[in-house]
Protein backbone atom coordinates (compact mmCIF):
# COMPACT_ATOMS: atom_id res chain seq x y z
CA UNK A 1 213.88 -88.25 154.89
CA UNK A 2 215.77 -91.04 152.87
CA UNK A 3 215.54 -91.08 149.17
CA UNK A 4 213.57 -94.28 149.02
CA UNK A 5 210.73 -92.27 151.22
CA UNK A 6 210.94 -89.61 149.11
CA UNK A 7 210.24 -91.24 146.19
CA UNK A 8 207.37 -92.98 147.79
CA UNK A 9 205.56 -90.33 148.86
CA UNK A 10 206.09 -88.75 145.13
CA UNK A 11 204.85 -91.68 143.49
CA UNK A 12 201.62 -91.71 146.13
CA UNK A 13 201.45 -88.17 145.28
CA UNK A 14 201.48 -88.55 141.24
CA UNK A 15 198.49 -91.71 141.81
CA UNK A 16 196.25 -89.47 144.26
CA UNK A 17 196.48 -86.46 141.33
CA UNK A 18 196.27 -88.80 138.39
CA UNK A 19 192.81 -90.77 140.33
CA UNK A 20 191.47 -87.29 140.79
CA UNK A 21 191.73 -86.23 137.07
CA UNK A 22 190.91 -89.43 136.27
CA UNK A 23 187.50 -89.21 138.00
CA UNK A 24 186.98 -85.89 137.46
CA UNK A 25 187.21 -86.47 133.54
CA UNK A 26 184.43 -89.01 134.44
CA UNK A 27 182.14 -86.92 136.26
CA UNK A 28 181.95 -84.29 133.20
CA UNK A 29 180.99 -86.97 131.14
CA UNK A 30 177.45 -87.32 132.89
CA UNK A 31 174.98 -84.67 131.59
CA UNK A 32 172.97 -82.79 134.07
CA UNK A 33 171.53 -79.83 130.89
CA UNK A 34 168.16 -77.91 132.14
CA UNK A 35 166.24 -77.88 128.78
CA UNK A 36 162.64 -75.21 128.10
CA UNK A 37 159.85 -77.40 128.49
CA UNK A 38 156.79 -74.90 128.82
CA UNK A 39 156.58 -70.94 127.71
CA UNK A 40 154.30 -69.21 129.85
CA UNK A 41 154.06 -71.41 132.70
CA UNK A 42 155.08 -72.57 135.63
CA UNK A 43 155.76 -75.76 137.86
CA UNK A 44 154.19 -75.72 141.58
CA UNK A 45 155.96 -78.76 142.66
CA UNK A 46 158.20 -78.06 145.89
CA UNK A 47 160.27 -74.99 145.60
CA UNK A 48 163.31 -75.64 147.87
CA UNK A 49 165.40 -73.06 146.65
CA UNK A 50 164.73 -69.47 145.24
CA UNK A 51 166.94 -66.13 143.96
CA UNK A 52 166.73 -62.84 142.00
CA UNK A 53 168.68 -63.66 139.10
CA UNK A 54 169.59 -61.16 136.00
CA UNK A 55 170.01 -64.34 133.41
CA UNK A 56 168.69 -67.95 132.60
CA UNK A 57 172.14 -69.27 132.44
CA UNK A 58 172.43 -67.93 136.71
CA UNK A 59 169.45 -69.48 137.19
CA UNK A 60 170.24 -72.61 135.80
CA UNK A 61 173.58 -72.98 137.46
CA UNK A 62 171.59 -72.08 140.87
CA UNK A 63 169.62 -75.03 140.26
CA UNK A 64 172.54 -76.96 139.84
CA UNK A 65 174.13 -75.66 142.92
CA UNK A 66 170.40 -76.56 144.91
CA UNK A 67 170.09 -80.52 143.23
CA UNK A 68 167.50 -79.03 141.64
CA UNK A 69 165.66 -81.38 138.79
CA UNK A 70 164.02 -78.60 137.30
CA UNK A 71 163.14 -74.87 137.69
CA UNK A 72 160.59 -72.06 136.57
CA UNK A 73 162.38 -68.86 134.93
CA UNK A 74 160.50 -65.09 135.19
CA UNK A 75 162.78 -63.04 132.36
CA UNK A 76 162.95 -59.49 132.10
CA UNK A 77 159.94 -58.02 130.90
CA UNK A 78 157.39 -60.22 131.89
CA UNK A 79 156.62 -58.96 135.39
CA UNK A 80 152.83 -59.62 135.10
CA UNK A 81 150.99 -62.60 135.45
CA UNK A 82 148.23 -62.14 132.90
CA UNK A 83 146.32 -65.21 134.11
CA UNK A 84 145.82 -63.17 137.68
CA UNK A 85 142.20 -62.84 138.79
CA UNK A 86 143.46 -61.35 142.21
CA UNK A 87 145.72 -58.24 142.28
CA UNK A 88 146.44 -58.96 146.28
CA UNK A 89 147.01 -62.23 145.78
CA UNK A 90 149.49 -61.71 143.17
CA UNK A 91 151.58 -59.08 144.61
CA UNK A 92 151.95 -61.36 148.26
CA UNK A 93 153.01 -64.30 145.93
CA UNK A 94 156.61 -65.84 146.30
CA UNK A 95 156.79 -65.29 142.26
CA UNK A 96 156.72 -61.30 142.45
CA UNK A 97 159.99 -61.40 144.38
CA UNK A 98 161.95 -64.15 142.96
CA UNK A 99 162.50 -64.92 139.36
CA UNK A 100 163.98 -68.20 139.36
CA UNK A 101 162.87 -71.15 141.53
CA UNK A 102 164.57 -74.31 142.10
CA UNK A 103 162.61 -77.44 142.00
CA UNK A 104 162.71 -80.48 144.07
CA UNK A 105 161.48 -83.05 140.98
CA UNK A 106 160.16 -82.51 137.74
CA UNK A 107 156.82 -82.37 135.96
CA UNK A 108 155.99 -86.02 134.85
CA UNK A 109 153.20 -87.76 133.39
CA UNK A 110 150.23 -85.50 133.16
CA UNK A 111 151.82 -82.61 134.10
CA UNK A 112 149.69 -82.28 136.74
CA UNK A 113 151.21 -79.48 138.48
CA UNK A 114 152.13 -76.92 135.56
CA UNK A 115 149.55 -73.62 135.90
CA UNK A 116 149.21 -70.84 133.32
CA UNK A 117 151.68 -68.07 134.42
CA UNK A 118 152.59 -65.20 131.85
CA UNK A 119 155.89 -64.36 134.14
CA UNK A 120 157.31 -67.66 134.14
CA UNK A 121 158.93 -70.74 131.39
CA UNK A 122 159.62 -74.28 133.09
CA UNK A 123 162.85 -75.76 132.25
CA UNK A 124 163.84 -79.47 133.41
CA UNK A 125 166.08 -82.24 133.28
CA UNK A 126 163.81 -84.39 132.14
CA UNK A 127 162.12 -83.05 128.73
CA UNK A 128 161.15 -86.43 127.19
CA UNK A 129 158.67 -88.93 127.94
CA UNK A 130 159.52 -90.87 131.07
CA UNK A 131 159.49 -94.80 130.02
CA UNK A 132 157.14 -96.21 132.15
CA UNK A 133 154.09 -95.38 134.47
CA UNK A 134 155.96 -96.59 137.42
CA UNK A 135 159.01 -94.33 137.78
CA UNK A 136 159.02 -92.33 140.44
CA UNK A 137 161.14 -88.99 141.63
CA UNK A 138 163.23 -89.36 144.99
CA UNK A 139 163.42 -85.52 145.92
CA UNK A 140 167.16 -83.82 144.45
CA UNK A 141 168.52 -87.18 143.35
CA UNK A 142 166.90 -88.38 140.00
CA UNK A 143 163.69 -90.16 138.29
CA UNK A 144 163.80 -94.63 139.32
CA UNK A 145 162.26 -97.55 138.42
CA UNK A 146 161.93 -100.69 140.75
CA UNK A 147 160.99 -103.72 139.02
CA UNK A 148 159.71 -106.46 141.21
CA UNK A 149 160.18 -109.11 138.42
CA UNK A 150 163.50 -111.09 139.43
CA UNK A 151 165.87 -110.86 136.96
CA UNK A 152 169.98 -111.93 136.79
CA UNK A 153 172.21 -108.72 136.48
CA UNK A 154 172.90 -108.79 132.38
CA UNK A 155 168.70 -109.07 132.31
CA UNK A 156 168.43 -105.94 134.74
CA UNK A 157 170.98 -104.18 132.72
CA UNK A 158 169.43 -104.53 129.48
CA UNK A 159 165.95 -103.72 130.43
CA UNK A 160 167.64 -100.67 132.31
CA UNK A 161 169.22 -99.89 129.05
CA UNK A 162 165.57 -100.38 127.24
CA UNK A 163 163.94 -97.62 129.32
CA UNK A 164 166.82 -94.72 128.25
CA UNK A 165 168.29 -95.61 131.87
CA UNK A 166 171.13 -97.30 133.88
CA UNK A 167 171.30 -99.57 136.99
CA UNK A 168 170.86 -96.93 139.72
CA UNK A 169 173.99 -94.71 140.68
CA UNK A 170 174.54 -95.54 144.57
CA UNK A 171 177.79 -94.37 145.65
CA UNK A 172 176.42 -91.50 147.84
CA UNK A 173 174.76 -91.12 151.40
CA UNK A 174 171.71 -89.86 150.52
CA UNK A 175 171.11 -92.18 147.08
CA UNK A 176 171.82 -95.35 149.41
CA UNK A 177 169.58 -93.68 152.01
CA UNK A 178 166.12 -93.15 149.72
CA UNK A 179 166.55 -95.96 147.49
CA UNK A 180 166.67 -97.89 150.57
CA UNK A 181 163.67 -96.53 151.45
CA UNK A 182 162.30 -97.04 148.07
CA UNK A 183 162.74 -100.61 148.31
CA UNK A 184 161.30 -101.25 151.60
CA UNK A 185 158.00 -98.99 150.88
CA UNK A 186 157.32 -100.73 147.62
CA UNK A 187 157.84 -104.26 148.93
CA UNK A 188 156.13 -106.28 151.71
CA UNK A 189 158.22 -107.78 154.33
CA UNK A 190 157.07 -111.29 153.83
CA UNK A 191 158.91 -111.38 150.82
CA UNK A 192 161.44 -113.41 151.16
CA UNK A 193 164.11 -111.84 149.39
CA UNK A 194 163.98 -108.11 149.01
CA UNK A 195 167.32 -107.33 147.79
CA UNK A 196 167.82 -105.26 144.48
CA UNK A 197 170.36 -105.08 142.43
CA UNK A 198 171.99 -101.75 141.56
CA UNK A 199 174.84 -100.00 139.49
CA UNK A 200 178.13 -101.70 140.90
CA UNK A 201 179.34 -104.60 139.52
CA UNK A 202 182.77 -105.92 138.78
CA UNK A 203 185.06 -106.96 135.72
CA UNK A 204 188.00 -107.75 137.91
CA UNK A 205 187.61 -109.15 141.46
CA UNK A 206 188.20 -106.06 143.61
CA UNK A 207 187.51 -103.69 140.50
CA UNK A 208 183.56 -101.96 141.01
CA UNK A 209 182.57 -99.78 138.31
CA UNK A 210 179.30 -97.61 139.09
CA UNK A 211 176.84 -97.49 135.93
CA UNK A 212 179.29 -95.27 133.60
CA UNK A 213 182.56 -97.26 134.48
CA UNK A 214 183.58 -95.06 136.96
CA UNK A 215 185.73 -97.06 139.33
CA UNK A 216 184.35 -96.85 142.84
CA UNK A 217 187.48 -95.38 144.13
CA UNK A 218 186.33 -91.85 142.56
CA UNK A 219 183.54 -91.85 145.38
CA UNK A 220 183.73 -92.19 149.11
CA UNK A 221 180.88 -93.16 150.29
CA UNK A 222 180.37 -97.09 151.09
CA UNK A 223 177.90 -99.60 152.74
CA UNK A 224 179.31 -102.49 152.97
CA UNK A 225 176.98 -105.05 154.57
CA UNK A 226 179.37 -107.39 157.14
CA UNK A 227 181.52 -109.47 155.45
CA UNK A 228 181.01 -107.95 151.84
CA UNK A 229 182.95 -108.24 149.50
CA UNK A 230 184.33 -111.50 150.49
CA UNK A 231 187.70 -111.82 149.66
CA UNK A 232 187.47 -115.80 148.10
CA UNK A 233 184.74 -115.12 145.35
CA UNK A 234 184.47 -114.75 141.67
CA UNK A 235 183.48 -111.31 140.54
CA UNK A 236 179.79 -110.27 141.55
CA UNK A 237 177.53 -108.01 141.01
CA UNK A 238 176.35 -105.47 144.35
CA UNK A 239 172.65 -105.26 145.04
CA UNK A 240 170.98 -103.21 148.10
CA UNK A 241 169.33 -104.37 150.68
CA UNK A 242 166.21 -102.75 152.80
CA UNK A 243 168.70 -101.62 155.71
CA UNK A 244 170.88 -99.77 153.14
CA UNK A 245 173.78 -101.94 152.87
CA UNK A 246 175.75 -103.57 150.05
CA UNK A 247 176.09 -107.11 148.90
CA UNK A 248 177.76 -108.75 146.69
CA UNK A 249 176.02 -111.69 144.49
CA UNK A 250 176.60 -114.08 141.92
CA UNK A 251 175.50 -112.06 139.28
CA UNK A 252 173.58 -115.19 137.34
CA UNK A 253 171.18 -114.90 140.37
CA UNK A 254 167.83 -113.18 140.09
CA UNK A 255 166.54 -110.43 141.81
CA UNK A 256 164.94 -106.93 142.03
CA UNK A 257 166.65 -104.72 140.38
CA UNK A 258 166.45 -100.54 140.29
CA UNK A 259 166.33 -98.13 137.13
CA UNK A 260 167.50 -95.01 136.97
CA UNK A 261 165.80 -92.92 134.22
CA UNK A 262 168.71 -90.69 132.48
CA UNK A 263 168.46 -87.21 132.54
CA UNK A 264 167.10 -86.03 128.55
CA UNK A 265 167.10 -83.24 126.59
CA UNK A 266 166.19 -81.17 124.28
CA UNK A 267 162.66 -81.06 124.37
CA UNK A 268 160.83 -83.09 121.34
CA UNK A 269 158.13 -80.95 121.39
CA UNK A 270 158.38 -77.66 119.24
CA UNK A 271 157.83 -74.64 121.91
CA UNK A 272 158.13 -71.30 120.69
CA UNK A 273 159.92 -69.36 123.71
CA UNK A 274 159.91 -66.11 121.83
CA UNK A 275 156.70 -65.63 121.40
CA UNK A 276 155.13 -63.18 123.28
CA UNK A 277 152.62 -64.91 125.85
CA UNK A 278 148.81 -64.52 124.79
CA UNK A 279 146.34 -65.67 126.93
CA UNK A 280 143.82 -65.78 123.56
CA UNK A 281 146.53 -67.49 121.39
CA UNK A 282 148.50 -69.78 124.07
CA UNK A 283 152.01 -71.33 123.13
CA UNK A 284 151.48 -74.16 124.48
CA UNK A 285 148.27 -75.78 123.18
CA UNK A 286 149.24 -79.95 123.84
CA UNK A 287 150.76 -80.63 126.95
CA UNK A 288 152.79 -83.51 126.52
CA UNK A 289 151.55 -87.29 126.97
CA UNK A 290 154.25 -88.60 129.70
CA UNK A 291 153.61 -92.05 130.88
C-alpha cells in the first residue's frame, strides 16, 4: 500500500467516524421521555410487548426498546386490583403476571380506553393535548396529521410548527411504508394530485435535511421515485407519493402536506402518584379534554 492510499483510506476513515458522531449527537437531541399520565389506571389499547420488571425506569427503557408510545406500570405493593368484581377473572388476567406493558399508541382524545385499575399508572409520550381532532396514531411510529388543504412547503411548515409538530420524519422503511398508506386511505383516487409533502427539504442542491436538520446521510433508508432528485434543478422540497416513493418539487408549489405531532411532556395536569389508590376518594377525578 502506497502512502497516497494510505492516507486516503485514513481520511475516509476520519469522515465515516466524524458523520457517525455527527448524527449520533443529532439523534440525542430528539426527546422520546415516558411521562405519568393516570394513577390508578390503566390503558387497554394493544399490548405488543410485556415483562416482569423490578423498577419504572426498566420498564420505561423496555418500552423504548419495543417502539412503544406509551405503557401501564404495576409497582411493588399494589398487587390487587381493587376495582375487581371477579376473583377468577382477575387472577387469569395478563396484568397478574406482568407488571409493565408496552403499548402500541397512546390514549388520545377521550381517553376512551383508560379503565380503573388499583395495580397499574399509565405513562405516555404524549401527556398534552393533541392539537387537532384529526391526528391519528400509526402503530410504534408516532401521532400525524394529514391536511388535505394544498399548501406551498414554508405554509406546511408553519402550520406544522402551529400544532407543536414538524413535517413528518420519513427516512425509515416502515414510516415511508404507513404514511404511504395513510395518504392513500384518507384520499380518493380521483384526486388528481395526491402527493404530500413531508420532512426533507434542501438548503443546498444535493443537501436534504429531515425535520431537525439532520442531513439525510445519517439515515439509510431511501425511496427515490425514478429520476428523483434530478440533477439540473434548483433546491426542492421532497413530498410522498401513494406508492411510497420520493419526489422532489418546487417548493412554491402546493400540496398535501403531513404533521407529525411531537412527542410532550410533563403532564399539565396535577396527578398525585403517591397517593395511595382509593376507590371512594379517586386520584384522578377529570380525565383530560384531548381533542
Amino acid at each position: 500500500m502506497n502512502y497516497l492510499t494510505f492516507m486516503f483510506i485514513g481520511s475516509l476513515l476520519y469522515l465515516s467516524t466524524t458523520k457517525s458522531k455527527f448524527c449520533h449527537e443529532l439523534e440525542g437531541r430528539v426527546k422520546r421521555d415516558f411521562h405519568p399520565l393516570r394513577h390508578c389506571q390503566r390503558s387497554n389499547k394493544s399490548v405488543i410487548a410485556y415483562m416482569k420488571v423490578e423498577s419504572l425506569e426498566e420498564c420505561s427503557d423496555f418500552a423504548k426498546l419495543n417502539r412503544g408510545l406509551a405503557f401501564n406500570f404495576s409497582p411493588k405493593g399494589r398487587e390487587k386490583n381493587f376495582f375487581a368484581t371477579n376473583a377468577t377473572f382477575e387472577s387469569s388476567e395478563l396484568e397478574e403476571f406482568y407488571n409493565c406493558e408496552v403499548l402500541d399508541c397512546p390514549e388520545y382524545r377521550n381517553f376512551s380506553s383508560i379503565v380503573n385499575d388499583t395495580r397499574f399508572d399509565y405513562y405516555s409520550l404524549y401527556t398534552r393535548p393533541l392539537p387537532n381532532e384529526r391526528a391519528l396514531c400509526i402503530p410504534s411510529v408516532g401521532m400525524f396529521v394529514l391536511y388535505n388543504k394544498r399548501s406551498n412547503y414554508s405554509v406546511a411548515y408553519n402550520i406544522c410548527k402551529s400544532i407543536d409538530g414538524t413535517l413528518a420524519h420519513i427516512a425509515s422503511d416502515i414510516r415511508n411504508v404507513q404514511l404511504s398508506r395513510l395518504l392513500t386511505s384518507a384520499t380518493k383516487a380521483s384526486v388528481k394530485e395526491r402527493n404530500a409533502y413531508i420532512g426533507l427539504n434542501e438548503t443546498v442542491r444535493g443537501k436534504f435535511l429531515a425535520p431537525f436538520n439532520e442531513p439525510l446521510e445519517c439515515f439509510n433508508y431511501r425511496a427515490w421515485a425514478p429520476g428523483h432528485p434530478k440533477d439540473i434543478r434548483k433546491p426542492g422540497c421532497v413530498a410522498l407519493t401513494p406508492d411510497g416513493s420520493w419526489k422532489v418539487f418546487n417548493c412554491n408549489r402546493k400540496l398535501l402536506f403531513i404533521c407529525e405531532v411531537n412527542t410532550s411532556g410533563p403532564n399539565p395536569f396535577t396527578v398525585n402518584f403517591n397517593q395511595t389508590c382509593n376507590i371512594k376518594n379517586p386520584n384522578n377525578r377529570f380525565i383530560p379534554k384531548l381533542s
